[in-house]
PDB file of N, CA and C in Angstrom:
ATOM      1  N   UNK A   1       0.849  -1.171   0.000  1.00  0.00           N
ATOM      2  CA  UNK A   1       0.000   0.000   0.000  1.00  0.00           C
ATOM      3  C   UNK A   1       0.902   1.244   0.000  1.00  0.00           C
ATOM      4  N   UNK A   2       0.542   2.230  -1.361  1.00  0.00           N
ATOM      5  CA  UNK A   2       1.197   3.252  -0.946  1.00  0.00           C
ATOM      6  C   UNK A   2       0.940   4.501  -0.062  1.00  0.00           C
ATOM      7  N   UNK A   3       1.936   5.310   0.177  1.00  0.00           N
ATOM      8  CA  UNK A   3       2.140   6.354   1.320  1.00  0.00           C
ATOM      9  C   UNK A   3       0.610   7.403   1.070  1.00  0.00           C
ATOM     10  N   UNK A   4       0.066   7.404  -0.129  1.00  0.00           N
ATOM     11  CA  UNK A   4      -0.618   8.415  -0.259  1.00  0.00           C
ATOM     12  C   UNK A   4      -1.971   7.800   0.444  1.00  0.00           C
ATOM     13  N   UNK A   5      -1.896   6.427   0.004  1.00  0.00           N
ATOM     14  CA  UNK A   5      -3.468   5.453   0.554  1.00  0.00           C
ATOM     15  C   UNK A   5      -3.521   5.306   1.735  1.00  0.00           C
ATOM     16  N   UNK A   6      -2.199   5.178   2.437  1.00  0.00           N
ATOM     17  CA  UNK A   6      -2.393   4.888   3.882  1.00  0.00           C
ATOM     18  C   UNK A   6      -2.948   6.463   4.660  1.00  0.00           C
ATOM     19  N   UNK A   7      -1.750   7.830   4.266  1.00  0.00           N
ATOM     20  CA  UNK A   7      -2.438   8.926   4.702  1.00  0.00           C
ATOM     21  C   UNK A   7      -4.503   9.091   4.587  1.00  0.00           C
ATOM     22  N   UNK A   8      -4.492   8.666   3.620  1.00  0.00           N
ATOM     23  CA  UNK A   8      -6.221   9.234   3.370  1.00  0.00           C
ATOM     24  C   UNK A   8      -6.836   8.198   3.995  1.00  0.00           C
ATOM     25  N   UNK A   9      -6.400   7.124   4.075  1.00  0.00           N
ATOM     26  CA  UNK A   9      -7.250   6.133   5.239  1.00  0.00           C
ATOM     27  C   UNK A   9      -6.656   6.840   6.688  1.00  0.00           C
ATOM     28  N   UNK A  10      -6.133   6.741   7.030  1.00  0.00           N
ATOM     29  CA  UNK A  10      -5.916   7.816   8.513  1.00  0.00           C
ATOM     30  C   UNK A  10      -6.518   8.624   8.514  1.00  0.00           C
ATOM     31  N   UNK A  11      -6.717   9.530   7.398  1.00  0.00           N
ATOM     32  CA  UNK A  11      -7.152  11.097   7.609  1.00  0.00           C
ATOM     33  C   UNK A  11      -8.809  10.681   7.737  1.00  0.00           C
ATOM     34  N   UNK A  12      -9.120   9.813   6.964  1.00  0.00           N
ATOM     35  CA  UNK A  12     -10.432   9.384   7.127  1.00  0.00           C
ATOM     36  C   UNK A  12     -10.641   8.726   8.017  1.00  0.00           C
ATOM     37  N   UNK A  13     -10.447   7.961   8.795  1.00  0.00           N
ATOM     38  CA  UNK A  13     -10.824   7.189   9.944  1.00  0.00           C
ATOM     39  C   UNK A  13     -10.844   8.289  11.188  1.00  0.00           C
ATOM     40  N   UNK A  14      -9.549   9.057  10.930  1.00  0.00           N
ATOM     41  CA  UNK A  14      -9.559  10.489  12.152  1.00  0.00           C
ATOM     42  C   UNK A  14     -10.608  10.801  12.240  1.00  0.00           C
ATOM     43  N   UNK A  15     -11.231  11.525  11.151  1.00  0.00           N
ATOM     44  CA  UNK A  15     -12.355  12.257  10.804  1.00  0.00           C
ATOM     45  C   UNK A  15     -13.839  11.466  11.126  1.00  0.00           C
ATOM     46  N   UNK A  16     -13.781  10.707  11.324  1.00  0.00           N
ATOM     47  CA  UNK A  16     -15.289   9.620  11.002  1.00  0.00           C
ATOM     48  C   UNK A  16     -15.198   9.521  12.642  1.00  0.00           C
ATOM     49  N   UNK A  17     -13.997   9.108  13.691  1.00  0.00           N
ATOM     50  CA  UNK A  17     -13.523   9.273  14.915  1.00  0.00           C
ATOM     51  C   UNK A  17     -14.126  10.292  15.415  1.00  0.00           C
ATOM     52  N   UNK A  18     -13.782  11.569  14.666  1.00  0.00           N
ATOM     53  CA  UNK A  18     -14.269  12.535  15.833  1.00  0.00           C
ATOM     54  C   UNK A  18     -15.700  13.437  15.929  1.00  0.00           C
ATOM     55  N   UNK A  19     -16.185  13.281  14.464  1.00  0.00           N
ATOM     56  CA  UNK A  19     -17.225  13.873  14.004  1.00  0.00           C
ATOM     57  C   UNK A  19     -18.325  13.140  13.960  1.00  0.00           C
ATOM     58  N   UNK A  20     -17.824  11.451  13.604  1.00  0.00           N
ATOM     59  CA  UNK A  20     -19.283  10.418  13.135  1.00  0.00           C
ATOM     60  C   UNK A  20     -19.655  10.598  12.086  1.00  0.00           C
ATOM     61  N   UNK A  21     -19.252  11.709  11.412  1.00  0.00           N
ATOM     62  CA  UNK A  21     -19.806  11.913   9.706  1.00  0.00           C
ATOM     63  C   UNK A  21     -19.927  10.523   9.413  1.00  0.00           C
ATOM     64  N   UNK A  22     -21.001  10.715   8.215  1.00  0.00           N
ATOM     65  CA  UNK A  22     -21.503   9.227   7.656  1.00  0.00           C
ATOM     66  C   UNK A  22     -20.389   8.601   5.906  1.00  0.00           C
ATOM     67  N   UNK A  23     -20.286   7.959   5.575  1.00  0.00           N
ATOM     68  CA  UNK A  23     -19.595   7.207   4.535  1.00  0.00           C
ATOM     69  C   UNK A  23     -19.721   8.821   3.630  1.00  0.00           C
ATOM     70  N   UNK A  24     -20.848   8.608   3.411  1.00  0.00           N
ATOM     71  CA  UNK A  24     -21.246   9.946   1.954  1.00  0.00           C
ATOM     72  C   UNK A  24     -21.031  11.221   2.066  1.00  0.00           C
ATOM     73  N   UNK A  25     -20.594  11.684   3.951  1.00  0.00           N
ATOM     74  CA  UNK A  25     -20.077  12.922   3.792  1.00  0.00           C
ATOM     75  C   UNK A  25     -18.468  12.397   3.827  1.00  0.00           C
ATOM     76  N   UNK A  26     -18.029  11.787   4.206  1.00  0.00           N
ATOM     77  CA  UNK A  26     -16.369  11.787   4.079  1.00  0.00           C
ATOM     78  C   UNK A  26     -15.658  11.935   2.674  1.00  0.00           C
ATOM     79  N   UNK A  27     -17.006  11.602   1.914  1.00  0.00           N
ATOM     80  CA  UNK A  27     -16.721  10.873   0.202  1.00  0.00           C
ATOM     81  C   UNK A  27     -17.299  11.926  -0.045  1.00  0.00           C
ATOM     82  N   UNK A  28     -17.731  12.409  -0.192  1.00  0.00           N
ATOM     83  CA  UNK A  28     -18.017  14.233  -0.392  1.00  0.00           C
ATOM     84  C   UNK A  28     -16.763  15.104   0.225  1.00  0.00           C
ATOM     85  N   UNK A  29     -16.635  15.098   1.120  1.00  0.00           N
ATOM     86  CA  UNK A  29     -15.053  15.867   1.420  1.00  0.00           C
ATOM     87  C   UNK A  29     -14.089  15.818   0.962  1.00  0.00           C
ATOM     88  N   UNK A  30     -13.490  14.084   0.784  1.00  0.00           N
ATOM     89  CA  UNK A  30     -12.482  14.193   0.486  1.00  0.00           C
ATOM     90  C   UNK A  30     -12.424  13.710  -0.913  1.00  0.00           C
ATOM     91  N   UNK A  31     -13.757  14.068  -2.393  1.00  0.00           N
ATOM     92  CA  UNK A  31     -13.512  13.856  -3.113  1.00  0.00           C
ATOM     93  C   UNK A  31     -13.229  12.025  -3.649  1.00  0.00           C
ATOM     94  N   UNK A  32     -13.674  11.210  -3.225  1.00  0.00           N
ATOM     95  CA  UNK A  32     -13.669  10.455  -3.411  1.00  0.00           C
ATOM     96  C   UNK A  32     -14.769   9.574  -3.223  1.00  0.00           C
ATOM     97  N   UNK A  33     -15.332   8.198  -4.476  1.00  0.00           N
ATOM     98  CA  UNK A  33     -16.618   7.411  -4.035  1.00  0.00           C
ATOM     99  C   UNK A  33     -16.746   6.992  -2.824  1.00  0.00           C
ATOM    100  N   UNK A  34     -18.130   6.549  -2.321  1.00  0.00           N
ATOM    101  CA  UNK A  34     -18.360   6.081  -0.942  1.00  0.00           C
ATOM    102  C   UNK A  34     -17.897   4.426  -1.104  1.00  0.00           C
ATOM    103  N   UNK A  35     -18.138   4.326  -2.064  1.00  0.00           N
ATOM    104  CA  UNK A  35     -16.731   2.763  -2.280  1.00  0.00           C
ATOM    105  C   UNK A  35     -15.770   2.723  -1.507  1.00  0.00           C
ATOM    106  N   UNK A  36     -15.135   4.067  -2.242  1.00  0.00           N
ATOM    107  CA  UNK A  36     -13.580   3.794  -2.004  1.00  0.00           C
ATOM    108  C   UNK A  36     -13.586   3.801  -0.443  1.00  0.00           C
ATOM    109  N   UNK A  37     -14.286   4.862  -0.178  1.00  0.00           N
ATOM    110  CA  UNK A  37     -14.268   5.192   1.655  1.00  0.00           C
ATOM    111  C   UNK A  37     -14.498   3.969   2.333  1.00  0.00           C
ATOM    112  N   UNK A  38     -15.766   3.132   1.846  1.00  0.00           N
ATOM    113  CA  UNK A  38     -16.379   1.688   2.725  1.00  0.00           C
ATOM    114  C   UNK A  38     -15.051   1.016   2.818  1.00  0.00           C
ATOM    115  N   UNK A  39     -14.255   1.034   1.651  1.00  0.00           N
ATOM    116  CA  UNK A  39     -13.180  -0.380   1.438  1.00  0.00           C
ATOM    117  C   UNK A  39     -12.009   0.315   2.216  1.00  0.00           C
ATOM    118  N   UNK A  40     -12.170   1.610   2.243  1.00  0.00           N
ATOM    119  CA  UNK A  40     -10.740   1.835   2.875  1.00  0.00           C
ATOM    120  C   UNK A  40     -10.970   2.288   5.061  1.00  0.00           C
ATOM    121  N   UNK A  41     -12.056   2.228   5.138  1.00  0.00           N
ATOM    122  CA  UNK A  41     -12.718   1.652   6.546  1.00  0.00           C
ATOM    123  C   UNK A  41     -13.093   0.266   6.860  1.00  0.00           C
ATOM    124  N   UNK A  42     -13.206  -0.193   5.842  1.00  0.00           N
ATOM    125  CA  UNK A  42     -13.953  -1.705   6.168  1.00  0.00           C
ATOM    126  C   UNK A  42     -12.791  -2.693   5.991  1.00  0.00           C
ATOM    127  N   UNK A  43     -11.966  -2.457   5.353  1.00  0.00           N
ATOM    128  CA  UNK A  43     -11.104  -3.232   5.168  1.00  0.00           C
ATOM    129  C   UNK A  43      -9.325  -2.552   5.053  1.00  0.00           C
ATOM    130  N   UNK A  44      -9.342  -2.012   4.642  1.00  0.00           N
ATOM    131  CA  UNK A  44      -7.434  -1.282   4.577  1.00  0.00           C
ATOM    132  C   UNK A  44      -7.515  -0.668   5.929  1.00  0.00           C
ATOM    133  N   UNK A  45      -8.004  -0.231   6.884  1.00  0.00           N
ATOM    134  CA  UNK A  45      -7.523   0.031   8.129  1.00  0.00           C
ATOM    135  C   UNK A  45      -7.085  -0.908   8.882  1.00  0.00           C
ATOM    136  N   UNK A  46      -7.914  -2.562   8.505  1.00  0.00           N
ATOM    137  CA  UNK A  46      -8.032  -3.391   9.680  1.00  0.00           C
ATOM    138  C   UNK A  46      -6.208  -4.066   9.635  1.00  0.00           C
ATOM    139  N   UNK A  47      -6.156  -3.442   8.328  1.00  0.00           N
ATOM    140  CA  UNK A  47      -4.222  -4.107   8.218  1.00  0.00           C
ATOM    141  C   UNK A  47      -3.665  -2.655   8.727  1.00  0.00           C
ATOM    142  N   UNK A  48      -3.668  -1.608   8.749  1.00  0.00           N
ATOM    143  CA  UNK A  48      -2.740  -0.961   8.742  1.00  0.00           C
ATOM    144  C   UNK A  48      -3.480  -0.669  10.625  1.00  0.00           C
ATOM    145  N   UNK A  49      -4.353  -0.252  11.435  1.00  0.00           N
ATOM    146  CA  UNK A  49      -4.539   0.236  12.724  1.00  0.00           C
ATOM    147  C   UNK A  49      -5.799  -1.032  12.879  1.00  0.00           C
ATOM    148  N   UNK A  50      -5.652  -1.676  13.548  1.00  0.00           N
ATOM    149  CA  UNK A  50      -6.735  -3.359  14.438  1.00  0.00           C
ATOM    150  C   UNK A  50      -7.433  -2.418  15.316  1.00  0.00           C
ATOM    151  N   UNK A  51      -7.151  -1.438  16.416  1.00  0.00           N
ATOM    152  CA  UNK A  51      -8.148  -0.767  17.666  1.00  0.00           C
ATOM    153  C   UNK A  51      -8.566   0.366  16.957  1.00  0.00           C
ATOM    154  N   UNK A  52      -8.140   1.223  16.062  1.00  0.00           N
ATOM    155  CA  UNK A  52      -9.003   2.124  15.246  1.00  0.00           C
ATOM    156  C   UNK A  52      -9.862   1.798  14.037  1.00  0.00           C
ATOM    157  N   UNK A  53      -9.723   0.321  13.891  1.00  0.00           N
ATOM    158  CA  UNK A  53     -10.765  -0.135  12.986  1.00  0.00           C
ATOM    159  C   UNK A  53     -12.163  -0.569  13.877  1.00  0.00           C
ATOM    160  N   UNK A  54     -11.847  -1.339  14.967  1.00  0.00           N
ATOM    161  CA  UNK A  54     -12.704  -1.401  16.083  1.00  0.00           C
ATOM    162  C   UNK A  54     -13.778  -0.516  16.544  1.00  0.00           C
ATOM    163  N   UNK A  55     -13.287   0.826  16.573  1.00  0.00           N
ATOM    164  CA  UNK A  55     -13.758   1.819  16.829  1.00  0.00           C
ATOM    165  C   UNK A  55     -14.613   2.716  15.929  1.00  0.00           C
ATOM    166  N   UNK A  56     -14.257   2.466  14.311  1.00  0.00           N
ATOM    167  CA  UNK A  56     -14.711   2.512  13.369  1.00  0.00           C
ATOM    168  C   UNK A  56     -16.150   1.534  13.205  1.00  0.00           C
ATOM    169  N   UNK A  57     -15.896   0.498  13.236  1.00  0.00           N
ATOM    170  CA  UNK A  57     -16.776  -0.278  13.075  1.00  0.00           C
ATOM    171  C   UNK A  57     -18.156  -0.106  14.241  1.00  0.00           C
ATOM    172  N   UNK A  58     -18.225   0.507  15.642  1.00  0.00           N
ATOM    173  CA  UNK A  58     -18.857   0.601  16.411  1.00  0.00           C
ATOM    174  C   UNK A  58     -19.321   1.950  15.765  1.00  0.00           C
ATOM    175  N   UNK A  59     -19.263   2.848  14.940  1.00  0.00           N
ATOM    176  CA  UNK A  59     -19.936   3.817  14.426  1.00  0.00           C
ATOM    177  C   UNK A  59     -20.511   3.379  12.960  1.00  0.00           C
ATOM    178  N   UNK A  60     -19.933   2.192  12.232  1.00  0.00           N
ATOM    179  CA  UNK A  60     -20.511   1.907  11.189  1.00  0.00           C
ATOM    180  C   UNK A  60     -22.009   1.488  11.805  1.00  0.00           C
ATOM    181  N   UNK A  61     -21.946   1.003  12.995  1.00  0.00           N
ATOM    182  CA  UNK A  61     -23.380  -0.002  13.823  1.00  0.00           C
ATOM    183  C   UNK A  61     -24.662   0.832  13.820  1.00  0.00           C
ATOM    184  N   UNK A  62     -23.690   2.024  14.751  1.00  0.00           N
ATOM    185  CA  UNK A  62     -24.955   2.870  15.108  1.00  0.00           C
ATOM    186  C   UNK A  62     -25.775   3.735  13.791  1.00  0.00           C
ATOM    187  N   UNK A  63     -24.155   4.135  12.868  1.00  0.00           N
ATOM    188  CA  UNK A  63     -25.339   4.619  11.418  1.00  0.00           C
ATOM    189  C   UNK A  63     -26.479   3.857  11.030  1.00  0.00           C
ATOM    190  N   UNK A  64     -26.108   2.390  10.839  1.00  0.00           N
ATOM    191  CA  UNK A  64     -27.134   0.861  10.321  1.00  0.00           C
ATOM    192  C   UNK A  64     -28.254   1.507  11.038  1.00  0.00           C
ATOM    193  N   UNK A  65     -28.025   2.021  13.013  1.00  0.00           N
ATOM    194  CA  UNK A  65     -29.072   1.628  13.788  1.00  0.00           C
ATOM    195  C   UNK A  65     -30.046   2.894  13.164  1.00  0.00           C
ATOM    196  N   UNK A  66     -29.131   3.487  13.044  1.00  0.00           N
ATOM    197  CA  UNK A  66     -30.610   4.792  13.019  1.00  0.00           C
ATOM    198  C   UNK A  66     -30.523   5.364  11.247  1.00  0.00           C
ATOM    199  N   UNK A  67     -30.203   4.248  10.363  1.00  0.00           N
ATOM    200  CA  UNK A  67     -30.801   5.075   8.995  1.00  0.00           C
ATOM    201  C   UNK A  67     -31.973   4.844   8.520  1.00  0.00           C
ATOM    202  N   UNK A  68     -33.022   3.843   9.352  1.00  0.00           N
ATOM    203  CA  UNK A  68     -34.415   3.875   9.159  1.00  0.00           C
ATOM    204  C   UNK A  68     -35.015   5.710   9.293  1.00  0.00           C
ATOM    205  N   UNK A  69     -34.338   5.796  10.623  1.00  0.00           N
ATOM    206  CA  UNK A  69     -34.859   7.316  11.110  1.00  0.00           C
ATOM    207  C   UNK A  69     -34.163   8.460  10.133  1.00  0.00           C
ATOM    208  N   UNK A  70     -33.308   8.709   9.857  1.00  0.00           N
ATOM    209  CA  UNK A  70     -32.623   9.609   8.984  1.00  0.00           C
ATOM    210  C   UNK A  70     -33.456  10.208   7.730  1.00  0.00           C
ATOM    211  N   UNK A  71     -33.898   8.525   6.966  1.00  0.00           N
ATOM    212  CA  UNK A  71     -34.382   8.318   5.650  1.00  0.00           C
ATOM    213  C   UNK A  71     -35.678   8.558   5.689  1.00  0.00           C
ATOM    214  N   UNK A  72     -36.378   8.464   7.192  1.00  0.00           N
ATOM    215  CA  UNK A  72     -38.072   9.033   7.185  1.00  0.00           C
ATOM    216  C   UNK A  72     -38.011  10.231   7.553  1.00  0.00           C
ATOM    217  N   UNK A  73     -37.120  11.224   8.389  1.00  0.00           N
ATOM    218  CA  UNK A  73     -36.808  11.909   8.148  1.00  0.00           C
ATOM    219  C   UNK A  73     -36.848  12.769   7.058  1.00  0.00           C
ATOM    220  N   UNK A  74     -35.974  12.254   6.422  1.00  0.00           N
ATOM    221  CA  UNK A  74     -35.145  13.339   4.948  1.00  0.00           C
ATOM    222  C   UNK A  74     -36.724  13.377   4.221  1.00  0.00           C
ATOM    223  N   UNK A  75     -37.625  12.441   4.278  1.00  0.00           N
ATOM    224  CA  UNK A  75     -38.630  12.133   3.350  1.00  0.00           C
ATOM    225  C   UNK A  75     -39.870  13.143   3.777  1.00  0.00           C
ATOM    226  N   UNK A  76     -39.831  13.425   4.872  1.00  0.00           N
ATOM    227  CA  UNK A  76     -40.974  13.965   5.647  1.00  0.00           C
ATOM    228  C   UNK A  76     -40.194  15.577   5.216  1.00  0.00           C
ATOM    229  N   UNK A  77     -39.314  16.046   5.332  1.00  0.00           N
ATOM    230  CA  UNK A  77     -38.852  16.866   4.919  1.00  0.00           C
ATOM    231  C   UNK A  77     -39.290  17.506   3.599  1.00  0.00           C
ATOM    232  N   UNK A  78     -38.773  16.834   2.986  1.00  0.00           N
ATOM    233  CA  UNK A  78     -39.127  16.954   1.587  1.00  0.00           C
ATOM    234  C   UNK A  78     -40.446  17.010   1.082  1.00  0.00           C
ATOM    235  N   UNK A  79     -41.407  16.538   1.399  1.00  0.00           N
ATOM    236  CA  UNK A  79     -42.938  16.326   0.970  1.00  0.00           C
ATOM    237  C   UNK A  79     -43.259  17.814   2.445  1.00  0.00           C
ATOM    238  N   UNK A  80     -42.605  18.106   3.432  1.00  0.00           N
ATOM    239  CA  UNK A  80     -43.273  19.582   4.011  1.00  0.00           C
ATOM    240  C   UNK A  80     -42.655  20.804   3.192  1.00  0.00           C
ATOM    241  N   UNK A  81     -41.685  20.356   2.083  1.00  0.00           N
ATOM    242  CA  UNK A  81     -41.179  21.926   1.347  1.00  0.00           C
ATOM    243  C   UNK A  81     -41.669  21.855   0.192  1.00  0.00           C
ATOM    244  N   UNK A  82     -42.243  20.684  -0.470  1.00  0.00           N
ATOM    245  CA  UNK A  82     -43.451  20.660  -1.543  1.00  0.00           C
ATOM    246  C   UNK A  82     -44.625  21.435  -1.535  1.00  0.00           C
ATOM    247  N   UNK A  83     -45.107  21.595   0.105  1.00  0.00           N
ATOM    248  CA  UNK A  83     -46.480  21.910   0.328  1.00  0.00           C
ATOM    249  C   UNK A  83     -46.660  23.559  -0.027  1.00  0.00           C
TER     250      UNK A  83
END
């Protein structure tokens, strides 16, 4: 893995660490698909940092837990700025 992949997986895992931002804003920031972001959280951290992937993964949970609510949300939103 090169030097540039490992920085942007750090810089991204930092970031997801301290904020919780979701996959699609990190991949909006830093210019890159929410692919690339999933594979480089879901999998290229767990080789390069094992307890900051851990920690990662306990925020991948809680997004799962609450994107029922987010998505009725965003929807209810949208159909009150129609009206």
């Amino acid at each position: 893995m090169d030097k540039y992949m490992m920085d942007r997986i750090h810089k991204e895992a930092d970031q997801m660490l301290e904020t919780k931002m979701t996959i699609r804003q990190l991949a909006k920031i830093h210019g890159i698909s929410k692919s690339t972001v999933h594979k480089d959280l879901n999998e290229r951290l767990l080789e390069l940092d094992p307890k900051k992937h851990e920690k990662i993964k306990e925020i991948f949970q809680e997004h799962i837990e609450v994107r029922h609510i987010r998505g009725g949300e965003s929807t209810r939103q949208k159909y009150l700025n129609c009206s």
